[in-house]
PDB file of N, CA and C in Angstrom:
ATOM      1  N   UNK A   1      16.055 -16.924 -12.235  1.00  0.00           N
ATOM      2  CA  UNK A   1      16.132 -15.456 -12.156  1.00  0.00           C
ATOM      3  C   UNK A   1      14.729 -14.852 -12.302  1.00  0.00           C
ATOM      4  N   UNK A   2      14.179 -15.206 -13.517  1.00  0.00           N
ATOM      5  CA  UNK A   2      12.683 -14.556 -13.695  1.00  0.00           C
ATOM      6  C   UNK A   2      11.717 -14.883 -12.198  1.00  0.00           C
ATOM      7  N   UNK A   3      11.936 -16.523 -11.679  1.00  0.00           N
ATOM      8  CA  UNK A   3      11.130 -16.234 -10.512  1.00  0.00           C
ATOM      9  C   UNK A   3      11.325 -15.417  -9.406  1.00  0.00           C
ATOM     10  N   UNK A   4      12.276 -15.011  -9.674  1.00  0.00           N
ATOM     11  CA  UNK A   4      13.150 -14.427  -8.069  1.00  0.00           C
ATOM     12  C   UNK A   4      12.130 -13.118  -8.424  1.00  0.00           C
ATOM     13  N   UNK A   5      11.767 -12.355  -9.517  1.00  0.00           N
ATOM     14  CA  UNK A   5      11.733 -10.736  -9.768  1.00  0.00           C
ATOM     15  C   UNK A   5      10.085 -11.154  -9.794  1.00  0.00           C
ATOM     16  N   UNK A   6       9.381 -12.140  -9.994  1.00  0.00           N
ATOM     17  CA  UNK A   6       8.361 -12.082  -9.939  1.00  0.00           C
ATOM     18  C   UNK A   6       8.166 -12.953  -8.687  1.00  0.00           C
ATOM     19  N   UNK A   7       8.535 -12.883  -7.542  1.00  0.00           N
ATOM     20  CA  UNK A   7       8.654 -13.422  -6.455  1.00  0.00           C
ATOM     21  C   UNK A   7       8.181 -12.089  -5.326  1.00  0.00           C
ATOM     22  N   UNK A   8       9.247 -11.413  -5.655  1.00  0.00           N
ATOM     23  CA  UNK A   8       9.522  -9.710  -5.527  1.00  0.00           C
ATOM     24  C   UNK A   8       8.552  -8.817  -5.942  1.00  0.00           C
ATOM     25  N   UNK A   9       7.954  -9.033  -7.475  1.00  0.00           N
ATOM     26  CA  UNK A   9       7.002  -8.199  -7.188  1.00  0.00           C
ATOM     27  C   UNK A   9       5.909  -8.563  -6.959  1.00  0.00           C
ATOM     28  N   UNK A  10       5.638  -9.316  -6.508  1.00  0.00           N
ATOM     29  CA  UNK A  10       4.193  -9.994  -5.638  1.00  0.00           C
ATOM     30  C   UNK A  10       3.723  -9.739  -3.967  1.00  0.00           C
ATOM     31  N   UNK A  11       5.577  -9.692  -3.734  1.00  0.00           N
ATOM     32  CA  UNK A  11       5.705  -9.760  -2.339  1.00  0.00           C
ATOM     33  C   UNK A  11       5.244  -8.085  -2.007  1.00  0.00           C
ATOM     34  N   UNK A  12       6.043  -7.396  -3.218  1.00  0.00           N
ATOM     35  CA  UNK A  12       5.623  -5.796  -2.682  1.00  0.00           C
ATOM     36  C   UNK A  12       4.365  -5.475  -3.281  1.00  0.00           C
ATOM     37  N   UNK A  13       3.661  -6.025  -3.774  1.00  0.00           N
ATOM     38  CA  UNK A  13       2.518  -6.167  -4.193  1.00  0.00           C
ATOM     39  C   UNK A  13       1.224  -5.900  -3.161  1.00  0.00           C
ATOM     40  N   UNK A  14       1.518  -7.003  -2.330  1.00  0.00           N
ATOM     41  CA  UNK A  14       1.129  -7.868  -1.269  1.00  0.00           C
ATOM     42  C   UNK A  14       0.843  -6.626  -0.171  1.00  0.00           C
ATOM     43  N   UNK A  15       2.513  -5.968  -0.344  1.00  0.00           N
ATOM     44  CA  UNK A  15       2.942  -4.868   1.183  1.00  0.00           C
ATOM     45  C   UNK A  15       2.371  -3.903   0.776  1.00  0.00           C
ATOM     46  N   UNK A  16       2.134  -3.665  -0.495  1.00  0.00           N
ATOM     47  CA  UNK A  16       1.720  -2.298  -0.440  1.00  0.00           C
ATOM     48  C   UNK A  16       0.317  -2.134  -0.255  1.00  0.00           C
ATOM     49  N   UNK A  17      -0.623  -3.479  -0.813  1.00  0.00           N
ATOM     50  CA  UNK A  17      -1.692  -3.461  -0.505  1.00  0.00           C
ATOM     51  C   UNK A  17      -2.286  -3.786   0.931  1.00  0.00           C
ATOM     52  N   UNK A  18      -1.889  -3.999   1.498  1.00  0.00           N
ATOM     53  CA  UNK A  18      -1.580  -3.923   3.131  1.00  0.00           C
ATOM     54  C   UNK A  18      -1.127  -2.961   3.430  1.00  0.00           C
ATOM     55  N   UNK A  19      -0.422  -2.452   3.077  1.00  0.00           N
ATOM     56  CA  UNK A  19      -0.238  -0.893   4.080  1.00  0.00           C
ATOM     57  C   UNK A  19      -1.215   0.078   3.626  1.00  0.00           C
ATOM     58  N   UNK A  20      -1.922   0.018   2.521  1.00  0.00           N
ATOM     59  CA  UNK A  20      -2.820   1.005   1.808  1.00  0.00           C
ATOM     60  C   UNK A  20      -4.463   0.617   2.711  1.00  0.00           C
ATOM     61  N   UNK A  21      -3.856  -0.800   2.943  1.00  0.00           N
ATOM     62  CA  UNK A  21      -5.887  -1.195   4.023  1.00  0.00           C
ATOM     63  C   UNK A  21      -5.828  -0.693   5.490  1.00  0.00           C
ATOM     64  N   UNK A  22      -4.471  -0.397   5.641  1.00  0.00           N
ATOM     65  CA  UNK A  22      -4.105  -0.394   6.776  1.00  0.00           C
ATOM     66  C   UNK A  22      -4.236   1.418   7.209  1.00  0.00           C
ATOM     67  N   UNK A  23      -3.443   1.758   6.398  1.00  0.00           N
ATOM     68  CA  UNK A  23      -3.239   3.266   6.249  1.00  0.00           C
ATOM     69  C   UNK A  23      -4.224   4.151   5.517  1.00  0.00           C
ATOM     70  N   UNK A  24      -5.676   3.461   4.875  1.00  0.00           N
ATOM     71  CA  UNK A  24      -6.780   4.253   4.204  1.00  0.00           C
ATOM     72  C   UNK A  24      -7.403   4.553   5.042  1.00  0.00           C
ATOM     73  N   UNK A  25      -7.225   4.318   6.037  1.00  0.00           N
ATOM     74  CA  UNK A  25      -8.649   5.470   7.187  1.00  0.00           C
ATOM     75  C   UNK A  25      -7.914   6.491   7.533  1.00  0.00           C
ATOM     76  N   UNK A  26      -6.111   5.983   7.994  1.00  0.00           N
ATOM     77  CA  UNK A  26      -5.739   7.320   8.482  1.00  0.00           C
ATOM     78  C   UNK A  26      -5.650   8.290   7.232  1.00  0.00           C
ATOM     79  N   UNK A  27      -5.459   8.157   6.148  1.00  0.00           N
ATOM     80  CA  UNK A  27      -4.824   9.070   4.851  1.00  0.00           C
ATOM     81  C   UNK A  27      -6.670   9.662   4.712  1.00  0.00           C
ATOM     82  N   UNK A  28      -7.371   8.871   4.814  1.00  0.00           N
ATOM     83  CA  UNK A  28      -8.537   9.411   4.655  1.00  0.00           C
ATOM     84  C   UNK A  28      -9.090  10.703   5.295  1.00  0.00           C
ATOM     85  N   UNK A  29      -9.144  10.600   6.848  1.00  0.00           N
ATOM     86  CA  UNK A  29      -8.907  11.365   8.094  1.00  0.00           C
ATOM     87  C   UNK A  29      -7.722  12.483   7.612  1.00  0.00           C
ATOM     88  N   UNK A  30      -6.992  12.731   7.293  1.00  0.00           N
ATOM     89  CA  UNK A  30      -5.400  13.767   7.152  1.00  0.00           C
ATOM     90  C   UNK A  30      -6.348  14.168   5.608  1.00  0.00           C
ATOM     91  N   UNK A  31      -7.019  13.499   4.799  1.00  0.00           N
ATOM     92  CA  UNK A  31      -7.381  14.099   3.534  1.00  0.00           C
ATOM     93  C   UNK A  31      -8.710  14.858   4.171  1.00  0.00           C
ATOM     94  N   UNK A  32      -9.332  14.515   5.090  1.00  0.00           N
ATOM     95  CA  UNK A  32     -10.842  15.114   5.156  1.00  0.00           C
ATOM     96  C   UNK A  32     -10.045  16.234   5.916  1.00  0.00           C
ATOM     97  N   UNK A  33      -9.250  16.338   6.567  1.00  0.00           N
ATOM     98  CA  UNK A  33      -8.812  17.701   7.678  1.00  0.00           C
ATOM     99  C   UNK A  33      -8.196  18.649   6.673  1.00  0.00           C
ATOM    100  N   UNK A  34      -7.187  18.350   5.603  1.00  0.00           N
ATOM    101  CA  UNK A  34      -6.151  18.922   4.613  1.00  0.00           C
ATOM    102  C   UNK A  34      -7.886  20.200   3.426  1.00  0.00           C
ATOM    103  N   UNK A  35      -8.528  19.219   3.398  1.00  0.00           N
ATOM    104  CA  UNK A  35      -9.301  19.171   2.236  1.00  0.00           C
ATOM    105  C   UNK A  35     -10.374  20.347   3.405  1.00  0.00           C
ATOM    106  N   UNK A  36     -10.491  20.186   4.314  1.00  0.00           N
ATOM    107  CA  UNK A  36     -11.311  21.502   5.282  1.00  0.00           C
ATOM    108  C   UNK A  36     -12.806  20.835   5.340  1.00  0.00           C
TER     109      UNK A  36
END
């Protein structure tokens, strides 16, 4: 059981830090336009 949840949070770990390398230029770009 304990590996399953630390299986899980590695995996979203993983995704989120990938979508954040992925998605920091665009959020960057939408923050420099938002921000003027």
């Amino acid at each position: 059981m304990k590996k399953n949840v630390l299986y899980a949070i590695n995996f979203l770990f993983v995704l989120v830090i990938s979508v954040g390398v992925s998605a920091g230029p665009l959020m960057g770009t939408l923050d420099f336009h938002v921000g003027g």
